[in-house]
PDB file of N, CA and C in Angstrom:
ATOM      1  N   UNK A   1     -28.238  19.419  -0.395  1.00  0.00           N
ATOM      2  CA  UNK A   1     -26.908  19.943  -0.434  1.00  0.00           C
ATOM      3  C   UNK A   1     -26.101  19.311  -1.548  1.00  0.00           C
ATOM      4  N   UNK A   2     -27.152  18.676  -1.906  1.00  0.00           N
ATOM      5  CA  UNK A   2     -25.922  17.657  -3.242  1.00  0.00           C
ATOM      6  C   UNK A   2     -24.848  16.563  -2.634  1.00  0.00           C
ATOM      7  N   UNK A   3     -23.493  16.849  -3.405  1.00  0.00           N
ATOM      8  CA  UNK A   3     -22.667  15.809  -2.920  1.00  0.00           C
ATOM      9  C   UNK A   3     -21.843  16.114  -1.465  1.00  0.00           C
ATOM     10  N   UNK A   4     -22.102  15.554  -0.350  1.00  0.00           N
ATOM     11  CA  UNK A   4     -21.076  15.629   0.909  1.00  0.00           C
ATOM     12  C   UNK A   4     -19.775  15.771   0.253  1.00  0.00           C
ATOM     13  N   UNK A   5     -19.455  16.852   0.824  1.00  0.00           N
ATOM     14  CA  UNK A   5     -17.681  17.445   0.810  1.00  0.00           C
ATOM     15  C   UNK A   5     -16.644  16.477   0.771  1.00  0.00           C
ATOM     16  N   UNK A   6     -16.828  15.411   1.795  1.00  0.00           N
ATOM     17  CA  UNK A   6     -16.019  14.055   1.382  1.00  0.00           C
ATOM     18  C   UNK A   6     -16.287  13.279   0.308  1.00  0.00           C
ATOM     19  N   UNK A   7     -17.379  13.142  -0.165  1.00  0.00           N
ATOM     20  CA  UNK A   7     -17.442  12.501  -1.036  1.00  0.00           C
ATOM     21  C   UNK A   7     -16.843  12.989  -2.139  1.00  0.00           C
ATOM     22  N   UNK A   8     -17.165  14.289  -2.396  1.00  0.00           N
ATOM     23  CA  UNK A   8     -16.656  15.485  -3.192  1.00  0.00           C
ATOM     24  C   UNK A   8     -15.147  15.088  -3.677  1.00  0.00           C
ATOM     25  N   UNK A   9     -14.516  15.512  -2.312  1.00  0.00           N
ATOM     26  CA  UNK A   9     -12.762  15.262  -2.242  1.00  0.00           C
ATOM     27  C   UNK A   9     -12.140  13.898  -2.704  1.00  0.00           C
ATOM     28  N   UNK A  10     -12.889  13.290  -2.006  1.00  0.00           N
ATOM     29  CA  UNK A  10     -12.820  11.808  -2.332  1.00  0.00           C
ATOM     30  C   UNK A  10     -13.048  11.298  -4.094  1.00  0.00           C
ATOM     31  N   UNK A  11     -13.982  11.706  -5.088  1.00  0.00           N
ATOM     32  CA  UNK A  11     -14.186  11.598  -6.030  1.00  0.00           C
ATOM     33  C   UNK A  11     -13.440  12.232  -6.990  1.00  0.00           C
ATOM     34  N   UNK A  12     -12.845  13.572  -6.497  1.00  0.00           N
ATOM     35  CA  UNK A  12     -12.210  14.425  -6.947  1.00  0.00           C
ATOM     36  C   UNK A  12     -10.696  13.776  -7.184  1.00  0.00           C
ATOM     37  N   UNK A  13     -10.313  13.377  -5.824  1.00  0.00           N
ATOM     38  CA  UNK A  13      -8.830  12.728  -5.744  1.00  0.00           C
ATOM     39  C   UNK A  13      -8.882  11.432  -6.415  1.00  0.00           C
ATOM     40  N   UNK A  14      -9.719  10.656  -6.237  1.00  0.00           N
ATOM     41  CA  UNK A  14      -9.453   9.328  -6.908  1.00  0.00           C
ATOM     42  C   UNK A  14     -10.081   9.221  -8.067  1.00  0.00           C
ATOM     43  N   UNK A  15     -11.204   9.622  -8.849  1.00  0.00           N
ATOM     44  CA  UNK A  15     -12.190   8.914  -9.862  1.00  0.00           C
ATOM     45  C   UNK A  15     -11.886  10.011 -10.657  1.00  0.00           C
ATOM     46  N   UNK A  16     -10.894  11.436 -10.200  1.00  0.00           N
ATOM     47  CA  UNK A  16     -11.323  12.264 -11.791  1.00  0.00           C
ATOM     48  C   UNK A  16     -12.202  13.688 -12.064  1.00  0.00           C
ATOM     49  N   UNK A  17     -13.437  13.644 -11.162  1.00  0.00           N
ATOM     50  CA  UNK A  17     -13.842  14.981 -11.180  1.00  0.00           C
ATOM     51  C   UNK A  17     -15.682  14.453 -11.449  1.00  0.00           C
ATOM     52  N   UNK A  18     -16.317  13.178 -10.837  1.00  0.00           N
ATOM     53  CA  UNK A  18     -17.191  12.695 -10.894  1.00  0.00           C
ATOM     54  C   UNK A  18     -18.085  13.981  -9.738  1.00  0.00           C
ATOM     55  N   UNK A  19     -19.098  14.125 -10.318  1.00  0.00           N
ATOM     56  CA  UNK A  19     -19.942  14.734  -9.199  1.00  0.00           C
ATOM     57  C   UNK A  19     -19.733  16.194  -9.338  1.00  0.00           C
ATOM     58  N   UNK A  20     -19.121  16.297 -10.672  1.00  0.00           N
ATOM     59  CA  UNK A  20     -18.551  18.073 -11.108  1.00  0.00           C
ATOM     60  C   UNK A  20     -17.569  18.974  -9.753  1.00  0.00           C
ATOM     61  N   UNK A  21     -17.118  17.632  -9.167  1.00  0.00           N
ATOM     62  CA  UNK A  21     -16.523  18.279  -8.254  1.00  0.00           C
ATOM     63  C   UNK A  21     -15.353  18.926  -8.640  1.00  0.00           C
ATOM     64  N   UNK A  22     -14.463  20.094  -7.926  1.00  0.00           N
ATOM     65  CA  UNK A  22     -13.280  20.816  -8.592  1.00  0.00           C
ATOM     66  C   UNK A  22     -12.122  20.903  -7.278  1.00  0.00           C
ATOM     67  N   UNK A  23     -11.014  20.175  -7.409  1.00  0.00           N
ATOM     68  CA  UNK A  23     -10.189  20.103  -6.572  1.00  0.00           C
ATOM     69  C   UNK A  23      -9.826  21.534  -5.886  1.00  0.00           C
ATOM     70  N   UNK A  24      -9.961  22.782  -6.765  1.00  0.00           N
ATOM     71  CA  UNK A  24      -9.846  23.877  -6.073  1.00  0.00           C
ATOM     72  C   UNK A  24     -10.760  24.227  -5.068  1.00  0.00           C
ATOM     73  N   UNK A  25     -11.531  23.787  -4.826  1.00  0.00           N
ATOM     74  CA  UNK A  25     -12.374  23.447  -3.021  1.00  0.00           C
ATOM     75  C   UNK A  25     -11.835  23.485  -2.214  1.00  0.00           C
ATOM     76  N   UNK A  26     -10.706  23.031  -2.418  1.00  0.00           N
ATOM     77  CA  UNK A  26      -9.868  22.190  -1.010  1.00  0.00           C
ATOM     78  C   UNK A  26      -8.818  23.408  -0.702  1.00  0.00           C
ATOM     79  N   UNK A  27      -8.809  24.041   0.578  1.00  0.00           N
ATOM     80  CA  UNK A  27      -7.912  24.882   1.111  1.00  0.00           C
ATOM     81  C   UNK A  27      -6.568  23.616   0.792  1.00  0.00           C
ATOM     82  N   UNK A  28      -6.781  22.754   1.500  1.00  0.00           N
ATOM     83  CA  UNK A  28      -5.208  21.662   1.841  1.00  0.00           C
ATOM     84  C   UNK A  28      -5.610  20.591   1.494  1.00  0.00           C
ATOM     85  N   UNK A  29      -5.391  19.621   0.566  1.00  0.00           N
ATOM     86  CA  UNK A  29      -5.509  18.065   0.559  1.00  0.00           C
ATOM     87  C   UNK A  29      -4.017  17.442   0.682  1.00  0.00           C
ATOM     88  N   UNK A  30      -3.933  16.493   1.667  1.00  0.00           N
ATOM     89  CA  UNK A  30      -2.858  15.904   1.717  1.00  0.00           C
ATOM     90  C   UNK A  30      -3.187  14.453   1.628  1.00  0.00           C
ATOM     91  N   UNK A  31      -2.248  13.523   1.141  1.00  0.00           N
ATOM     92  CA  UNK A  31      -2.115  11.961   1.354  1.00  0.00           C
ATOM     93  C   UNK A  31      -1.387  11.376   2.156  1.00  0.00           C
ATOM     94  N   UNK A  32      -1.768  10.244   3.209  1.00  0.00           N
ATOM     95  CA  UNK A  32      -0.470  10.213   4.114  1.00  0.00           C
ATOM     96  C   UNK A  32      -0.553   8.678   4.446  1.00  0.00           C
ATOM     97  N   UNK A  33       0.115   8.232   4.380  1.00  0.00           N
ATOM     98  CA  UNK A  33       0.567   6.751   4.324  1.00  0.00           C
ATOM     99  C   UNK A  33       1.162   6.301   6.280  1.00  0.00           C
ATOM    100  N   UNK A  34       0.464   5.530   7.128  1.00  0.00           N
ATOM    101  CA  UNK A  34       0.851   4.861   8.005  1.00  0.00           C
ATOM    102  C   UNK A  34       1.771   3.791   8.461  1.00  0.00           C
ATOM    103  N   UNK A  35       2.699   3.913  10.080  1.00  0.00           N
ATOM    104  CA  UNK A  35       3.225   2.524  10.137  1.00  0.00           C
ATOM    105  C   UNK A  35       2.567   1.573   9.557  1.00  0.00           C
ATOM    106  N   UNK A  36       1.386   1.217  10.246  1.00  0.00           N
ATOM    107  CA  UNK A  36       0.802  -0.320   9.947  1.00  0.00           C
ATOM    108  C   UNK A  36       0.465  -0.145   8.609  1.00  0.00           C
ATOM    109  N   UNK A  37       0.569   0.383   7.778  1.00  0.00           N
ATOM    110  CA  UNK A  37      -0.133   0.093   6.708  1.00  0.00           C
ATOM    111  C   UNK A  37      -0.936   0.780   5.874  1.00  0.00           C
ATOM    112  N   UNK A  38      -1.839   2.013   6.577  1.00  0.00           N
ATOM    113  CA  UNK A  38      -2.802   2.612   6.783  1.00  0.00           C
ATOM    114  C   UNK A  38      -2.486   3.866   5.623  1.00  0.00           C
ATOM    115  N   UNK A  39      -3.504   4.077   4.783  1.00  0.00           N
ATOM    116  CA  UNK A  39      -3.141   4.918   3.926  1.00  0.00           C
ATOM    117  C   UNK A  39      -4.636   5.963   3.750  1.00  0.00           C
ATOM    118  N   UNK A  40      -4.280   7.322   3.717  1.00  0.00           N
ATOM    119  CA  UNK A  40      -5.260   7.834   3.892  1.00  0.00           C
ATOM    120  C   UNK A  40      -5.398   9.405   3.106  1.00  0.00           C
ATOM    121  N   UNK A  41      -6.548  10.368   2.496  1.00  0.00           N
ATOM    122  CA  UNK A  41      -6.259  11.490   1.858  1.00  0.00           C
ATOM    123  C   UNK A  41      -7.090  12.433   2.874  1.00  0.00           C
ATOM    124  N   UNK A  42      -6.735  13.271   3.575  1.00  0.00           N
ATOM    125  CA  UNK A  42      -7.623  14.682   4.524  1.00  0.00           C
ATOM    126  C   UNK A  42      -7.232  15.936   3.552  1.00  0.00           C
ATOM    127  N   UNK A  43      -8.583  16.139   3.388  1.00  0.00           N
ATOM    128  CA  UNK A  43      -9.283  17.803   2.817  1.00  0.00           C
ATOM    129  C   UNK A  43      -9.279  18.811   4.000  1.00  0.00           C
ATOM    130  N   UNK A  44      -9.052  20.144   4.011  1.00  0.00           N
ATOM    131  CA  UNK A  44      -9.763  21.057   4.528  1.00  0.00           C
ATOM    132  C   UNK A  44     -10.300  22.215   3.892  1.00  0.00           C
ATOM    133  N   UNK A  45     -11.152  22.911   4.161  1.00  0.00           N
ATOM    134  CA  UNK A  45     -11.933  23.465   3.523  1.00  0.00           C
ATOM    135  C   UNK A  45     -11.821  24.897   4.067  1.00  0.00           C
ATOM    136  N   UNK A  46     -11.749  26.358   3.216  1.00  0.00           N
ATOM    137  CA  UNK A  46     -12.052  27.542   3.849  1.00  0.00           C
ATOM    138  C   UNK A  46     -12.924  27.704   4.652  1.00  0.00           C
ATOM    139  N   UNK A  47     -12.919  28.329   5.475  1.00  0.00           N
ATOM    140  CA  UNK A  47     -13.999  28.291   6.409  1.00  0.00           C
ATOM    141  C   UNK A  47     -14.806  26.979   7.087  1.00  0.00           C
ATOM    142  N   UNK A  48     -14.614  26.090   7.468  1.00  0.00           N
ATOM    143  CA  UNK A  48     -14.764  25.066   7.899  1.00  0.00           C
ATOM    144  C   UNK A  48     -13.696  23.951   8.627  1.00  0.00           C
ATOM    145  N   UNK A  49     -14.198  24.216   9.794  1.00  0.00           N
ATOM    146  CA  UNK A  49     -13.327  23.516  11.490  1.00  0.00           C
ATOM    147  C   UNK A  49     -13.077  21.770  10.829  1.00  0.00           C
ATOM    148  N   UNK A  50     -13.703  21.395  10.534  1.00  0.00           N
ATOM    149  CA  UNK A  50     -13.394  20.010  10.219  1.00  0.00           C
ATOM    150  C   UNK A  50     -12.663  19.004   9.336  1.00  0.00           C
ATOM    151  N   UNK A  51     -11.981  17.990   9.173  1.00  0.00           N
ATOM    152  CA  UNK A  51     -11.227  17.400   8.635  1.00  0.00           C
ATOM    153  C   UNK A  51     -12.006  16.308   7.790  1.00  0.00           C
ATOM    154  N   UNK A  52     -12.291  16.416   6.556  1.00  0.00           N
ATOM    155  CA  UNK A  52     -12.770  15.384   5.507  1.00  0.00           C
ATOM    156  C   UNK A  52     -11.487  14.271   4.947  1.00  0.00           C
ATOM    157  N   UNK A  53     -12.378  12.967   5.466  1.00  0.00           N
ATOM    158  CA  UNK A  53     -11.178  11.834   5.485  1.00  0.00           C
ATOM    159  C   UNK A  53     -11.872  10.882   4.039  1.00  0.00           C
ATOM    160  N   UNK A  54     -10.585  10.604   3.425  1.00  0.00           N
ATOM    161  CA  UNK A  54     -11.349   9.424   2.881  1.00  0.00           C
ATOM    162  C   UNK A  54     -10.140   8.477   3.406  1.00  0.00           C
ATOM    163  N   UNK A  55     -10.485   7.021   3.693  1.00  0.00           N
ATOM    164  CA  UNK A  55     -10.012   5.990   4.754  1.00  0.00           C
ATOM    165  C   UNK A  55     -10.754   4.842   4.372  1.00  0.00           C
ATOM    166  N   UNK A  56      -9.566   3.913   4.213  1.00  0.00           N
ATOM    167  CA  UNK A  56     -10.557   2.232   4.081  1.00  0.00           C
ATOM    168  C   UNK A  56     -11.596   2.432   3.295  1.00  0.00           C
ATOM    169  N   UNK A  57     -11.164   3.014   2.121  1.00  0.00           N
ATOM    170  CA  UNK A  57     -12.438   3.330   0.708  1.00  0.00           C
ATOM    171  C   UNK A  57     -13.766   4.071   1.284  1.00  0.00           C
ATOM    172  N   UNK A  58     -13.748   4.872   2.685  1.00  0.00           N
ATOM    173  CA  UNK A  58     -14.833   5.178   2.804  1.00  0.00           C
ATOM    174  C   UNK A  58     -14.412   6.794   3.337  1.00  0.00           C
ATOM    175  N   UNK A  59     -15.802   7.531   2.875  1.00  0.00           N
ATOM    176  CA  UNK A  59     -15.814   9.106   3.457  1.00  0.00           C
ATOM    177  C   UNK A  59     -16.146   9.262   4.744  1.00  0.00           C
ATOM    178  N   UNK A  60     -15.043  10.189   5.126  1.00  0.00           N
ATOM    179  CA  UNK A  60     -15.331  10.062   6.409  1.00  0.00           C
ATOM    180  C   UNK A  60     -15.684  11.592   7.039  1.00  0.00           C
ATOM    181  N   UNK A  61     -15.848  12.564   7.716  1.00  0.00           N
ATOM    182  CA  UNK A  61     -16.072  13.828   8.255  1.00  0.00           C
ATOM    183  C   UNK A  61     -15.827  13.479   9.813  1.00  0.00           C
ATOM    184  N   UNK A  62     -14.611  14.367  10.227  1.00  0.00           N
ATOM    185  CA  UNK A  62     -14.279  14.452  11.953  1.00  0.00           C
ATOM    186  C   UNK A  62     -14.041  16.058  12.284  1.00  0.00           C
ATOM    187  N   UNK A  63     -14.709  16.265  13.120  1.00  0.00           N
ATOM    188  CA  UNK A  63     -15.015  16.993  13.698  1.00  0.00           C
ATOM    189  C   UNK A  63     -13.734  17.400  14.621  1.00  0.00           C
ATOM    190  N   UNK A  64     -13.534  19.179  14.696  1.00  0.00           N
ATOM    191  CA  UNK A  64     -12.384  18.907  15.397  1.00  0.00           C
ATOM    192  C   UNK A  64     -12.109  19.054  17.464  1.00  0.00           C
ATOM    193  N   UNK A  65     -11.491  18.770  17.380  1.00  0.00           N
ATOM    194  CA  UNK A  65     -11.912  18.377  19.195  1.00  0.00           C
ATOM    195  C   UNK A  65     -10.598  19.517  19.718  1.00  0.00           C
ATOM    196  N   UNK A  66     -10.794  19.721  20.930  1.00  0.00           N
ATOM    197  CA  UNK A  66     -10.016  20.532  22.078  1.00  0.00           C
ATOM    198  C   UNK A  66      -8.595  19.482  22.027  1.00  0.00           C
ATOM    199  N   UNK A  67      -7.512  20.273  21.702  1.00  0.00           N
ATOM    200  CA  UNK A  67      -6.047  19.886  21.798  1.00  0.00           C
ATOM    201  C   UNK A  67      -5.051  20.654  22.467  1.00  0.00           C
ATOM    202  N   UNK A  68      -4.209  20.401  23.405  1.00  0.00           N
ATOM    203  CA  UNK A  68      -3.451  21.008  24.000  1.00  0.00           C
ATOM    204  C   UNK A  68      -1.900  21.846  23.120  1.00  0.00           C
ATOM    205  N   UNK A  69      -2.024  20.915  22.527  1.00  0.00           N
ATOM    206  CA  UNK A  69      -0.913  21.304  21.245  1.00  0.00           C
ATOM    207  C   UNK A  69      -1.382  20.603  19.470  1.00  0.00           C
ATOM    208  N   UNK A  70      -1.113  21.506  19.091  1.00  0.00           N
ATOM    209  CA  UNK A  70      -1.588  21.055  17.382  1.00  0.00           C
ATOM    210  C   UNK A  70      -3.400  21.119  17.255  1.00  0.00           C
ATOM    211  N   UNK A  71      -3.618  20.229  16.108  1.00  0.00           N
ATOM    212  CA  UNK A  71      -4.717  19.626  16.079  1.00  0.00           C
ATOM    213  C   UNK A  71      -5.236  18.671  16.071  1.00  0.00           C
ATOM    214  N   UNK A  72      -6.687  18.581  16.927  1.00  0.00           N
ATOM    215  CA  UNK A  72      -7.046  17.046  16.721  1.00  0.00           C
ATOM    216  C   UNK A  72      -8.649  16.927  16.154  1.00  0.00           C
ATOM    217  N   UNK A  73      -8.349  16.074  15.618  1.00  0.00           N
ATOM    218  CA  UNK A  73     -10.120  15.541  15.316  1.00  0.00           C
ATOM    219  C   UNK A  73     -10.399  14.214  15.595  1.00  0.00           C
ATOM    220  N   UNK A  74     -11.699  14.211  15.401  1.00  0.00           N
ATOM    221  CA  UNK A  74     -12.602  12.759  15.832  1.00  0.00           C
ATOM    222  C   UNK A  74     -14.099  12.453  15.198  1.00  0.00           C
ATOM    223  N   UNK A  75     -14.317  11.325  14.728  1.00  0.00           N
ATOM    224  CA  UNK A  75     -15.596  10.906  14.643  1.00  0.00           C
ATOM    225  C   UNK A  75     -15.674   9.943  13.775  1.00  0.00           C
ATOM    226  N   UNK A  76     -16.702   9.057  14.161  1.00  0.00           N
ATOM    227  CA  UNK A  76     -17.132   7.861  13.706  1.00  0.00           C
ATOM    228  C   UNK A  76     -15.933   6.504  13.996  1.00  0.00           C
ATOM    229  N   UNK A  77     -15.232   7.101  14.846  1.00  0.00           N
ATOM    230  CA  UNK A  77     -14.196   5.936  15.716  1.00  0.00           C
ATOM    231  C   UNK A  77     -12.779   6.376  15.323  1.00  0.00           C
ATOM    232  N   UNK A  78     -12.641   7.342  14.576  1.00  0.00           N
ATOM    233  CA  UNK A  78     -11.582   7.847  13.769  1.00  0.00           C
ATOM    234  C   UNK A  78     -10.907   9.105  15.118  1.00  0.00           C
ATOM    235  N   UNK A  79      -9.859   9.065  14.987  1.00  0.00           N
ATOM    236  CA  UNK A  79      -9.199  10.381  15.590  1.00  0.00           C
ATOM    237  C   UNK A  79      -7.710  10.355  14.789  1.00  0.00           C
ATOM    238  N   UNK A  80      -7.638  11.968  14.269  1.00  0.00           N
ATOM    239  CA  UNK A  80      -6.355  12.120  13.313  1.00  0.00           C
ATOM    240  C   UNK A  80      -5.788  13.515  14.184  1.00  0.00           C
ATOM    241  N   UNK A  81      -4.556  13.446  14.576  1.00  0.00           N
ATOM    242  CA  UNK A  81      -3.624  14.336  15.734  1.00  0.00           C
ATOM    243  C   UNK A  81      -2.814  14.937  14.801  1.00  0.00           C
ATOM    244  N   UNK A  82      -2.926  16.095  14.441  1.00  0.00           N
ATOM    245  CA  UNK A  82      -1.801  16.998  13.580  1.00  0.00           C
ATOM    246  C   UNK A  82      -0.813  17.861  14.566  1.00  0.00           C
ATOM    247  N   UNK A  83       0.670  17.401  15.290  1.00  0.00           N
ATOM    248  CA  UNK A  83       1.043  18.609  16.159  1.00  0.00           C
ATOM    249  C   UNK A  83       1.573  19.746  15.604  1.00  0.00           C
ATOM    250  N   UNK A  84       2.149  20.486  16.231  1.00  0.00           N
ATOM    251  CA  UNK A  84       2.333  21.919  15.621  1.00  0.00           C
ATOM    252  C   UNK A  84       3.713  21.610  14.943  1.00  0.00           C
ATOM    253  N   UNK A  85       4.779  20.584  15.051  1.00  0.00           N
ATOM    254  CA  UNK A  85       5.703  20.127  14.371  1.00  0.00           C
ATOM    255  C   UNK A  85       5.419  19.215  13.442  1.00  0.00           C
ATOM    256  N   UNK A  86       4.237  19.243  12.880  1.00  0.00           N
ATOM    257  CA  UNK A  86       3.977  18.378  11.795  1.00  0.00           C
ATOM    258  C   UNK A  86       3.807  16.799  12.192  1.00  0.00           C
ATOM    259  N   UNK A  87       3.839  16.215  13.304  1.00  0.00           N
ATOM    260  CA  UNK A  87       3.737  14.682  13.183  1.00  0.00           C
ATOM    261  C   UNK A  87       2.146  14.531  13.579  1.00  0.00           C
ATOM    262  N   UNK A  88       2.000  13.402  12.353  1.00  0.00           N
ATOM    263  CA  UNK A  88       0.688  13.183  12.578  1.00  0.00           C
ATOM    264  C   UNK A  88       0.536  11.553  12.941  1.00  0.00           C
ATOM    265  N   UNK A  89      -0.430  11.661  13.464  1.00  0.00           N
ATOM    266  CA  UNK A  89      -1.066  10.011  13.533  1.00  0.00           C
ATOM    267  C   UNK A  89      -2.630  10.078  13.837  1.00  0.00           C
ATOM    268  N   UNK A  90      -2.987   8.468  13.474  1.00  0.00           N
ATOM    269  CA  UNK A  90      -4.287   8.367  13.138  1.00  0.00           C
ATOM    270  C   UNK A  90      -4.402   6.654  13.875  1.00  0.00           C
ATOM    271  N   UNK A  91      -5.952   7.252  14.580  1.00  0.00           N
ATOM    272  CA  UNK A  91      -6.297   5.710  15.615  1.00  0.00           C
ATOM    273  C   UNK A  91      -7.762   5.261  15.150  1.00  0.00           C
ATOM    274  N   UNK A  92      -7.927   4.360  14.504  1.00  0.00           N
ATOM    275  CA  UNK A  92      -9.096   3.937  13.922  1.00  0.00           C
ATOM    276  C   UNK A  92      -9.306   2.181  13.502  1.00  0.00           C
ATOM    277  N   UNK A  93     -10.103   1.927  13.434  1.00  0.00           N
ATOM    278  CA  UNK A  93     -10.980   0.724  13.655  1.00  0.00           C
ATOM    279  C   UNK A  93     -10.257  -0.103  15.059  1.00  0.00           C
ATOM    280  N   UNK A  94     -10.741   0.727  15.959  1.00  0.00           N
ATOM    281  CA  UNK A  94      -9.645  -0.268  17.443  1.00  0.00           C
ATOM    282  C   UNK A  94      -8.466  -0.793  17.357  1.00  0.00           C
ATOM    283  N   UNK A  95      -7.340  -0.168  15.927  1.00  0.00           N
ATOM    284  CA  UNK A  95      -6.074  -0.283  16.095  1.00  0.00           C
ATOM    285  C   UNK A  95      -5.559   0.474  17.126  1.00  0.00           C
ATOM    286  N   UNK A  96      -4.114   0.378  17.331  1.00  0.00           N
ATOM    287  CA  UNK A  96      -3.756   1.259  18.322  1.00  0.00           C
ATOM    288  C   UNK A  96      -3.125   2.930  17.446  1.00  0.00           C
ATOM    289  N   UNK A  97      -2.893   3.485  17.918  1.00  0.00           N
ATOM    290  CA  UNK A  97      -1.841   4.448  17.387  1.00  0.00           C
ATOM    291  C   UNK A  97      -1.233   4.412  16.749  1.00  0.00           C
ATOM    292  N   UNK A  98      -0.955   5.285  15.497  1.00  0.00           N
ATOM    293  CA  UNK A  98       0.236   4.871  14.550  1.00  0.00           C
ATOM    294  C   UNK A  98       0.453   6.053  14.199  1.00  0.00           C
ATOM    295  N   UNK A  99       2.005   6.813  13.712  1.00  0.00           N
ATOM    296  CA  UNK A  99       2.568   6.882  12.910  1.00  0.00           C
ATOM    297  C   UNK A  99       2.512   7.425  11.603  1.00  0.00           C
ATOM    298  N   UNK A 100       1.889   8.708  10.977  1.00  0.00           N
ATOM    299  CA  UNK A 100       1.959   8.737   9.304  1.00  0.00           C
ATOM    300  C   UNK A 100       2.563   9.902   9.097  1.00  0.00           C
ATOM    301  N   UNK A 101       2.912  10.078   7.461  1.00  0.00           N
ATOM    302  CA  UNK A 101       3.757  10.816   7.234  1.00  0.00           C
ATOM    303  C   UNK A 101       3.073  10.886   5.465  1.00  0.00           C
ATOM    304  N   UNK A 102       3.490  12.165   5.515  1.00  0.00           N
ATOM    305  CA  UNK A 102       2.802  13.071   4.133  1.00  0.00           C
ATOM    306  C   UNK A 102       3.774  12.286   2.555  1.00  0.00           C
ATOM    307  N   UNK A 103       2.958  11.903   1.729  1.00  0.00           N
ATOM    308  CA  UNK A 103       3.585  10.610   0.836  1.00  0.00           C
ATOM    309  C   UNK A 103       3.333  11.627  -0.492  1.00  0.00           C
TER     310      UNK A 103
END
């Protein structure tokens, strides 16, 4: 398959366009900066349910999970909550909950 989609986004947003990747891929890329600290870029892709993270210098892919309101995803210890009023937050490496907002 070549380069994983995160990696893709990820190379795309930070290094330049390594991997012939082309930012027009990306239905939505946003950057979003956390209370604690936490700074992070999510891709989504046409046709594709899932949320491509890059986080703590690493690619990440979460899968999206059953939400009562908004959206949510999860995987690899990661969960990112988009509600239908726009507030998001993100719970990862056994921090608690936090807080982010589109930077």
């Amino acid at each position: 398959m070549g380069c994983h989609k995160a990696i893709l986004l990820a190379v795309t947003m930070l290094a330049g366009g390594i991997c012939h990747a082309r930012q027009a891929d990306a239905q939505t890329v946003r950057t979003y900066r956390c209370a604690d600290g936490t700074q992070f870029i999510v891709g989504f892709y046409d046709g594709d349910k899932r949320a491509f993270l890059q986080i703590d210098g690493e690619p990440v892919t979460l899968a999206k999970r059953l939400a009562v309101s908004g959206a949510r995803y999860s995987g690899a210890g990661i969960t990112l909550t988009i509600g239908k009023a726009g507030t998001t937050t993100v719970k990862h490496l056994k921090r608690p909950v936090t807080a982010c907002a589109v930077i």
